[in-house]
Protein backbone atom coordinates (compact mmCIF):
# COMPACT_ATOMS: atom_id res chain seq x y z
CA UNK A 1 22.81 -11.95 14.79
CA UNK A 2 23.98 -10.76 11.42
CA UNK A 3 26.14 -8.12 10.89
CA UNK A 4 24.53 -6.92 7.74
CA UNK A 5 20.70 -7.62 7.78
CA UNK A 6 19.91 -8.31 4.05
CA UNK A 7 16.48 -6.65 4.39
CA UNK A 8 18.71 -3.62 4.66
CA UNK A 9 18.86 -4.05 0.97
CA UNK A 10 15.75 -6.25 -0.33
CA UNK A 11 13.23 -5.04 2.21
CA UNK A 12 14.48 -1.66 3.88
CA UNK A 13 10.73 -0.78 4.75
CA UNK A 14 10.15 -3.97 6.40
CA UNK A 15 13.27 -3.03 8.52
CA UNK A 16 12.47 0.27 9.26
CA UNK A 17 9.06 -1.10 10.42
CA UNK A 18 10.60 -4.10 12.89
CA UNK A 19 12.91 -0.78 14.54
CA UNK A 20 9.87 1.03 15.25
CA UNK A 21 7.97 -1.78 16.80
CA UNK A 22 10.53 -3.01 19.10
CA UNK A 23 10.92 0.16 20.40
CA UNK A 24 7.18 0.92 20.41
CA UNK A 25 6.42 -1.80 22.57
CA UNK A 26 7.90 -1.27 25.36
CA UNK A 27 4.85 1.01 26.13
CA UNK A 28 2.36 -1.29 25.67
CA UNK A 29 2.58 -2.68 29.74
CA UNK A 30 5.42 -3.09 32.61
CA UNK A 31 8.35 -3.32 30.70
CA UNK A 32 9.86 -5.53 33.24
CA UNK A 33 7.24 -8.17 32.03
CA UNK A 34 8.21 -7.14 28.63
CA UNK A 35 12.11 -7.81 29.44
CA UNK A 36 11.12 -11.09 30.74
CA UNK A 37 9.27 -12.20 27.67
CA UNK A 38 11.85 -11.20 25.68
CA UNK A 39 14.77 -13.08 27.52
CA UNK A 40 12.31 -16.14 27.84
CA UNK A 41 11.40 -16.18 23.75
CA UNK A 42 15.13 -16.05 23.50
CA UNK A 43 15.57 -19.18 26.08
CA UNK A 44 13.36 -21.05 23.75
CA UNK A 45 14.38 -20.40 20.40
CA UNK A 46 18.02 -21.14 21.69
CA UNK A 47 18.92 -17.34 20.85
CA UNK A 48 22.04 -16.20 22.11
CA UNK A 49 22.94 -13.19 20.77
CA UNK A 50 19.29 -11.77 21.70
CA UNK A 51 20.19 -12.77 25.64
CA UNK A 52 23.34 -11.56 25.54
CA UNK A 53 22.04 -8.29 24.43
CA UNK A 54 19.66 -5.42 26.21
CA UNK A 55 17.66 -3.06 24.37
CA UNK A 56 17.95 0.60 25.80
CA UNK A 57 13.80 0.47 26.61
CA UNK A 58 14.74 -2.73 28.67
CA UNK A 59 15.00 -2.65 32.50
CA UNK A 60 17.38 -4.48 34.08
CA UNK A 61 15.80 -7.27 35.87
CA UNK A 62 16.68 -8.38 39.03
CA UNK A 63 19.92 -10.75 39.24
CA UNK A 64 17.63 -13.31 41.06
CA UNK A 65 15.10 -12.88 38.11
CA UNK A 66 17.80 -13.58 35.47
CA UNK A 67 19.32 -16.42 37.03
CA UNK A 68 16.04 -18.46 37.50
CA UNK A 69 13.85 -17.07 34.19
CA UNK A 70 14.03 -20.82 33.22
CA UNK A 71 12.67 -22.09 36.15
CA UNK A 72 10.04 -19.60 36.29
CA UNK A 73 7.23 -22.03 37.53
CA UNK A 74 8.70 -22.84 40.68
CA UNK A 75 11.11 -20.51 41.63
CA UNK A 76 10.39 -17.74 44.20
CA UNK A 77 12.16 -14.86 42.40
CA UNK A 78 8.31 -14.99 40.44
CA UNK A 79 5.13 -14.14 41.51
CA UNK A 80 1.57 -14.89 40.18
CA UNK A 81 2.04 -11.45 37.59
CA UNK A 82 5.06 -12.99 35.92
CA UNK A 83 4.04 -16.46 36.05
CA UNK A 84 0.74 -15.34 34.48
CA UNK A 85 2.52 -13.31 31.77
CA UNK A 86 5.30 -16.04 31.15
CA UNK A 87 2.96 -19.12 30.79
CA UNK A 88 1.15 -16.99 28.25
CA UNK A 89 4.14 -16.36 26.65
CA UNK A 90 5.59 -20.29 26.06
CA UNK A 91 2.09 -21.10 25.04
CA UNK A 92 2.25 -18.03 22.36
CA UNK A 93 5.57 -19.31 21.23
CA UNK A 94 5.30 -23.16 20.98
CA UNK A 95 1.79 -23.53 20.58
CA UNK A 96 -0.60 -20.89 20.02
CA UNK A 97 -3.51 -22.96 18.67
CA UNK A 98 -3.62 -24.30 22.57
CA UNK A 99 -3.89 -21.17 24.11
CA UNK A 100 -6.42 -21.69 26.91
CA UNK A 101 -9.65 -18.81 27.64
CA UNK A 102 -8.22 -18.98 31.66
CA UNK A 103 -4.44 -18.24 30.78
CA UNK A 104 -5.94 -15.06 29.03
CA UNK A 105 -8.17 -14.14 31.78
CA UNK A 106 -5.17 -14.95 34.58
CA UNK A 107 -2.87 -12.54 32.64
CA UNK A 108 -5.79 -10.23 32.44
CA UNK A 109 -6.49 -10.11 36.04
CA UNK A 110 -3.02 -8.41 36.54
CA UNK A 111 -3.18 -6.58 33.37
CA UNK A 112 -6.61 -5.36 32.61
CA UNK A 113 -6.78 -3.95 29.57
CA UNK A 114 -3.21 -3.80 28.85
CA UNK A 115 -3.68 -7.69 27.91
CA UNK A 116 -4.14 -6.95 24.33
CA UNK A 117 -0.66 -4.58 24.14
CA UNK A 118 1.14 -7.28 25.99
CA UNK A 119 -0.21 -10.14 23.06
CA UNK A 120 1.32 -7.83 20.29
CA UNK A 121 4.29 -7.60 22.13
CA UNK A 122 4.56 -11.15 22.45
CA UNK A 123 3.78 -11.17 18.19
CA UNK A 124 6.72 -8.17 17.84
CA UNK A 125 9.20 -9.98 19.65
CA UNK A 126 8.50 -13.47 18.63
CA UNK A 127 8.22 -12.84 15.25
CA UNK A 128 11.08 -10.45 15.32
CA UNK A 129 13.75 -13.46 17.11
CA UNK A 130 12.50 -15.72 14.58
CA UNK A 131 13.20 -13.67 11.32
CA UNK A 132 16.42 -12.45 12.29
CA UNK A 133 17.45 -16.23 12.69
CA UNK A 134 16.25 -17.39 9.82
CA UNK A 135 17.69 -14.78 7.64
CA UNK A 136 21.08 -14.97 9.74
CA UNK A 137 21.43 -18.77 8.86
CA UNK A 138 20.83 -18.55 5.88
CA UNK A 139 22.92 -15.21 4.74
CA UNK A 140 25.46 -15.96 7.27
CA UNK A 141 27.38 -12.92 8.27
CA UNK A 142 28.24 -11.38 5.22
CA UNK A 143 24.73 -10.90 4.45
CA UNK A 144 24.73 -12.29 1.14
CA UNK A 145 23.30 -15.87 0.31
CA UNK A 146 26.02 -17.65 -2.14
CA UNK A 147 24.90 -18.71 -5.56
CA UNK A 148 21.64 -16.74 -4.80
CA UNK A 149 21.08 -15.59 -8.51
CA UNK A 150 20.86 -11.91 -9.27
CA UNK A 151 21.35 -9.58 -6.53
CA UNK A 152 18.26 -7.63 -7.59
CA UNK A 153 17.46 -4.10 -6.15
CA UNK A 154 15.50 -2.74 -2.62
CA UNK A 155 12.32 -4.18 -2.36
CA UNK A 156 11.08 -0.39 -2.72
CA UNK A 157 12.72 -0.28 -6.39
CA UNK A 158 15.43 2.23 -4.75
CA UNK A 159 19.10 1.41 -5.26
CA UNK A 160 20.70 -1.92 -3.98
CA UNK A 161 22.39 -1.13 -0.46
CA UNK A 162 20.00 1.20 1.05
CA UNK A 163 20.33 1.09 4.94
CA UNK A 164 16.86 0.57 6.51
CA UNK A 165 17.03 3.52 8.84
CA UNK A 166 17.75 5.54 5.27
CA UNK A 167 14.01 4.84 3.64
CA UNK A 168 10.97 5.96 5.31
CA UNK A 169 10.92 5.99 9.00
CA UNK A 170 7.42 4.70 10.37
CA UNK A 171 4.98 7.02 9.37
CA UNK A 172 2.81 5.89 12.27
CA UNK A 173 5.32 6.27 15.05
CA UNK A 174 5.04 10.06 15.30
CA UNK A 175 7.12 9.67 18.32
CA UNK A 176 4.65 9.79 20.86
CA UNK A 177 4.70 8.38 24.43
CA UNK A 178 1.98 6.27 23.85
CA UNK A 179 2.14 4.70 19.91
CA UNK A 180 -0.16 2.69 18.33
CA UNK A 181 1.38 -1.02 18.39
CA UNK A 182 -1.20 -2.33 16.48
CA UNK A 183 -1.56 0.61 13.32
CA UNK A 184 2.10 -0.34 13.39
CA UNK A 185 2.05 -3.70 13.22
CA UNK A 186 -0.57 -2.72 10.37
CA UNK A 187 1.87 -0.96 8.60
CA UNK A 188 4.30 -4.18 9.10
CA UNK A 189 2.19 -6.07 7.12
CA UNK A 190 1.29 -3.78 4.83
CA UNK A 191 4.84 -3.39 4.19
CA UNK A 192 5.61 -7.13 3.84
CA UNK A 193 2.53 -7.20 1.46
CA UNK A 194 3.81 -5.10 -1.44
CA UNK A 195 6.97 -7.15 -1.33
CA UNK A 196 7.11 -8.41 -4.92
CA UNK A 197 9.87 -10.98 -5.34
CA UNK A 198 8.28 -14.04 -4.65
CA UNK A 199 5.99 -16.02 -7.13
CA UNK A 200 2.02 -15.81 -5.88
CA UNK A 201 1.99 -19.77 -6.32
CA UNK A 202 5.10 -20.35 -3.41
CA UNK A 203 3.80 -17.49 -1.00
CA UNK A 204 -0.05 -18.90 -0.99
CA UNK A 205 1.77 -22.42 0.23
CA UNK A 206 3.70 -21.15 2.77
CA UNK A 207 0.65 -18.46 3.94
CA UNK A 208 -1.74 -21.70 4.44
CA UNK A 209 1.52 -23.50 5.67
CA UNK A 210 1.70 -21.13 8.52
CA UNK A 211 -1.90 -20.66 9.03
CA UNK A 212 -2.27 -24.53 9.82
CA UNK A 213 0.54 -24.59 12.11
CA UNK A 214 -1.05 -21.98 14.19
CA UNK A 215 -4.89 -23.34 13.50
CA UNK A 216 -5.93 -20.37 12.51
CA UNK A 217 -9.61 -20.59 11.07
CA UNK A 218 -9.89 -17.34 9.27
CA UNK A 219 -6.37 -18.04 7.08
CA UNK A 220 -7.41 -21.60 7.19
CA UNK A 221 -10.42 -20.71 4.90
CA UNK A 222 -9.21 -18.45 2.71
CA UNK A 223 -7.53 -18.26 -0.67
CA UNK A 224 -5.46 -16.08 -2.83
CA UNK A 225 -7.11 -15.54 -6.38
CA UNK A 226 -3.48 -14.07 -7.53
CA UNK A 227 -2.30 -17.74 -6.76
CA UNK A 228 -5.61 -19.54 -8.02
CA UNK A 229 -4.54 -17.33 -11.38
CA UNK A 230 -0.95 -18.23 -11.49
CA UNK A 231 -1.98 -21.99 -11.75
CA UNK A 232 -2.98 -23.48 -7.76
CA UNK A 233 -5.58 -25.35 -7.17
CA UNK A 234 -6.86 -27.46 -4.52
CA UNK A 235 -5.04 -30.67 -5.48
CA UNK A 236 -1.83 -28.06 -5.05
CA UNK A 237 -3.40 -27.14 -1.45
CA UNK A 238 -4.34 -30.93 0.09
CA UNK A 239 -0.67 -31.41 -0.79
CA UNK A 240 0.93 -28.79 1.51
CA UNK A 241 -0.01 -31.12 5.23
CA UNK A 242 2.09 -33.96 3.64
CA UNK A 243 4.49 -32.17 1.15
CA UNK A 244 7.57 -34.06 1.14
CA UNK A 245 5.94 -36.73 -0.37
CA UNK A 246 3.65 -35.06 -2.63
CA UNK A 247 4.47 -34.04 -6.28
CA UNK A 248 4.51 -30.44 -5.48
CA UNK A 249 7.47 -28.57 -7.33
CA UNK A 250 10.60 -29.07 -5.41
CA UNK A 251 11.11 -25.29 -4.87
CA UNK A 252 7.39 -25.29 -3.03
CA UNK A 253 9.00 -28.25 -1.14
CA UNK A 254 11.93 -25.66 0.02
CA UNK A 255 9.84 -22.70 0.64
CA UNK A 256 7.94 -24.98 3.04
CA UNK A 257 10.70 -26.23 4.81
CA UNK A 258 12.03 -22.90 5.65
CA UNK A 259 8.48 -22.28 6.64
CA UNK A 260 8.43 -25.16 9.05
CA UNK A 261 11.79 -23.48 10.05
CA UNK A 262 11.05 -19.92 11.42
CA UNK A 263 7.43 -21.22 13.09
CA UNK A 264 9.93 -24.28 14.98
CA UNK A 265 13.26 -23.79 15.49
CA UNK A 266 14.83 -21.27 13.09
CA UNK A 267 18.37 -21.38 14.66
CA UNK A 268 18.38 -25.48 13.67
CA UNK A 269 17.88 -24.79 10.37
CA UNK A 270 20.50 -27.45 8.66
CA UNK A 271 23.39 -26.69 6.01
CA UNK A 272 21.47 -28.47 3.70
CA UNK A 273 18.26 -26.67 3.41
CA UNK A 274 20.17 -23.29 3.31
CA UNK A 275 22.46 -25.20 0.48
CA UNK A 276 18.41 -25.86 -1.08
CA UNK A 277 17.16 -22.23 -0.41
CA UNK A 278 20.19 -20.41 -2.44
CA UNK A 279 19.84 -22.85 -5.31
CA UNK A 280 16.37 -22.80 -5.64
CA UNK A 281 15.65 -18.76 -4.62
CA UNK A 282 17.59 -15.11 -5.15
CA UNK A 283 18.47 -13.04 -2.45
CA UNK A 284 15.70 -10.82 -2.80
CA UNK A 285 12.92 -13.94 -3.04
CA UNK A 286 14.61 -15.36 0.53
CA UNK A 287 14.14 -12.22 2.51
CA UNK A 288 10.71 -12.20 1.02
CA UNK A 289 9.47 -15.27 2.01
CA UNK A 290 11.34 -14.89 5.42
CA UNK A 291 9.42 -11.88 5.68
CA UNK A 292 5.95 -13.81 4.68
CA UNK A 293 6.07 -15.87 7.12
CA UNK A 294 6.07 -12.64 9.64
CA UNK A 295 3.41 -11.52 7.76
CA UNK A 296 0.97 -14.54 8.29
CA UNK A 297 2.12 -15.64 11.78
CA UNK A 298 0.89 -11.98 12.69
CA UNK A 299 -2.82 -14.53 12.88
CA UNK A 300 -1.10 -15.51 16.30
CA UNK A 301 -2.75 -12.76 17.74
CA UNK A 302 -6.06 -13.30 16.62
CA UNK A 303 -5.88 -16.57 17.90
CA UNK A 304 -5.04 -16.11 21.14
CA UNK A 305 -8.30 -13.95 21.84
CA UNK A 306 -10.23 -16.76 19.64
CA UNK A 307 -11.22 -14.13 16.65
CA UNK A 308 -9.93 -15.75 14.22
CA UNK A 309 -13.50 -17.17 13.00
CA UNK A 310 -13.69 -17.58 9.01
CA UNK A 311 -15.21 -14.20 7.45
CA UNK A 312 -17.06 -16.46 5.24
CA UNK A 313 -19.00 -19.60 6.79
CA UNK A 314 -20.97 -20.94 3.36
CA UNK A 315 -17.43 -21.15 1.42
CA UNK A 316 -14.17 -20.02 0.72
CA UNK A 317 -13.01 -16.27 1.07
CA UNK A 318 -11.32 -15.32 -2.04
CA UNK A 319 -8.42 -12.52 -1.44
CA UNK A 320 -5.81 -10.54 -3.35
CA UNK A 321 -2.96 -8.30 -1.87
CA UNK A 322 -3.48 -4.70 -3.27
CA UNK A 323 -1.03 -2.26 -4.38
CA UNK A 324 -0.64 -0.87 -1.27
CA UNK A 325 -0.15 -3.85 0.71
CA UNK A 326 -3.57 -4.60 2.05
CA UNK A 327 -5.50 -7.56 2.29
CA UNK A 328 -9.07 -7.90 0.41
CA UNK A 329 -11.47 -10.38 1.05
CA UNK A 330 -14.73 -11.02 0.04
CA UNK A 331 -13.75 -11.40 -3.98
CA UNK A 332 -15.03 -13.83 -6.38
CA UNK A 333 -13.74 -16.46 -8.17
CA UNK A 334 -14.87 -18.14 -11.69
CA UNK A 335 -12.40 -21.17 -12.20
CA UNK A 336 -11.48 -21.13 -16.01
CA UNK A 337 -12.08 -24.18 -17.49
């Protein structure tokens, strides 16, 4: 991982927000299950630091368990519990469009109603791997991307440099024995929204980017009128599925790449699209759009349950990202001509 995270400096919120959440959800269900996601998402995304490392809510597992997590189908160190919480979790990670209605209900006939705590887990620490990759290939361990244009100032308009744990500490995580994963995973995004960095036009492609990756329906359908403003249209939107050979702008064509990045394999990301990213972005628009992708993949969980149908079903759902860092649907939109 990186030594300095540049969201210290370009998104210290954001940060702040992450630290509460992996901490927070370790309550969610048996952290052992928990530990076990964790170290398998790691497997998976080929992350070594994040297996090499154990976070002070983690239990240690059993040596048998840690030897054999990546034969978990077969091996006898597992029983039905883990194998019902681990097959949930590959599925989550490398596919969650494909998520099945009977791996839910298997996890949920160990889990009951802890199901739900255990999906947002799976979104924290998924999310949370992939990010910290990204932004660690492509800052490298100084934490600064070379030939990234102007350094810029904290995404909260504070001075450049400010640590993370120096800004506002989750307002939601009052430090209770039991938090609220999911008003904090609210917060995240609410966080992430008021990010202002990137230009409305590059973070609508790489929101429907994301949302097509993980078929989610309700994303799927919607657009953003700040985008549709800035000069989008439709033509720009049929062109995302088979960018690299449409006539989209080449920094759209970057954006998207590192989009396809974080949702694959964000630790595979080559020299030469981080060469692209700090020609064509500034430190401060990377972390963003980094960050974005967080933001939208958050649909995962939605998906997984199957509520991710469309909020409108007789046309599009026309959105804008408030001042505070909310989402609103419903809006109209009058093209001009």
């Amino acid at each position: 991982m990186i030594d300095t995270d540049p969201r210290r400096r370009f998104a210290p919120e954001v940060l702040a927000s992450i630290q509460d959440l992996s901490a927070a959800i370790w309550s969610t269900t048996d952290p052992v299950l928990i530990e076990l996601a964790r170290r398998r998402i790691a497997q998976l995304l080929g992350n070594d630091a994040e297996l090499a490392a154990r976070p002070d809510q983690a239990p240690e597992l059993s040596a048998e368990m840690g030897v054999e997590l990546a034969r978990w189908p077969t091996s006898p160190a597992f029983g039905e519990r883990e194998r019902s919480t681990l097959a949930l979790t590959e599925q989550f990670v490398i596919d969650v469009g494909s998520v099945q209605l009977d791996q839910i209900g298997a996890v949920a006939a160990h889990l009951g109603g802890d199901v739900l705590g255990f999906v947002q887990a799976l979104y924290v620490l998924d999310l949370g791997q992939r990010t910290a990759l990204a932004l660690d290939r492509l800052f490298g361990e100084s934490g600064t991307a070379a030939d990234g244009g102007e350094s810029g100032t904290a995404a909260d308009g504070g001075e450049s440099g400010t640590a993370a744990d120096g800004g506002e500490r989750g307002a939601l995580a009052d430090g209770s024995s039991d938090p609220d994963v999911m008003a904090l995973i609210e917060e995240l995004l609410r966080r992430i929204g008021r990010l202002d960095a990137l230009d409305p036009v590059t973070a609508e492609v790489v929101r429907l980017r994301g949302a097509r990756h993980h078929h989610c329906r309700m994303c799927q359908n919607a657009r953003s009128l700040t985008a549709l403003e800035a000069g989008a249209d439709e033509t720009t939107f049929d062109a995302i599925d088979g960018y690299e050979a449409s006539d989209l702008p080449e920094r759209c064509k970057v954006a998207l790449r590192v989009t396809d990045a974080v949702i694959t394999q964000p630790a595979a990301m080559t020299d030469e699209l981080v060469g692209q990213v700090r020609r064509q972005f500034s430190p401060a628009e990377t972390v963003e759009l980094v960050c974005d992708v967080m933001r939208n993949a958050a649909n995962k969980i939605a998906v997984v349950f199957g509520a991710d149908e469309p909020a409108r079903t007789d046309g599009i759902d026309y959105q804008r990202i408030d001042a505070n860092g909310d989402t609103i649907g419903g809006l109209s939109y009058v093209p001009t001509p």
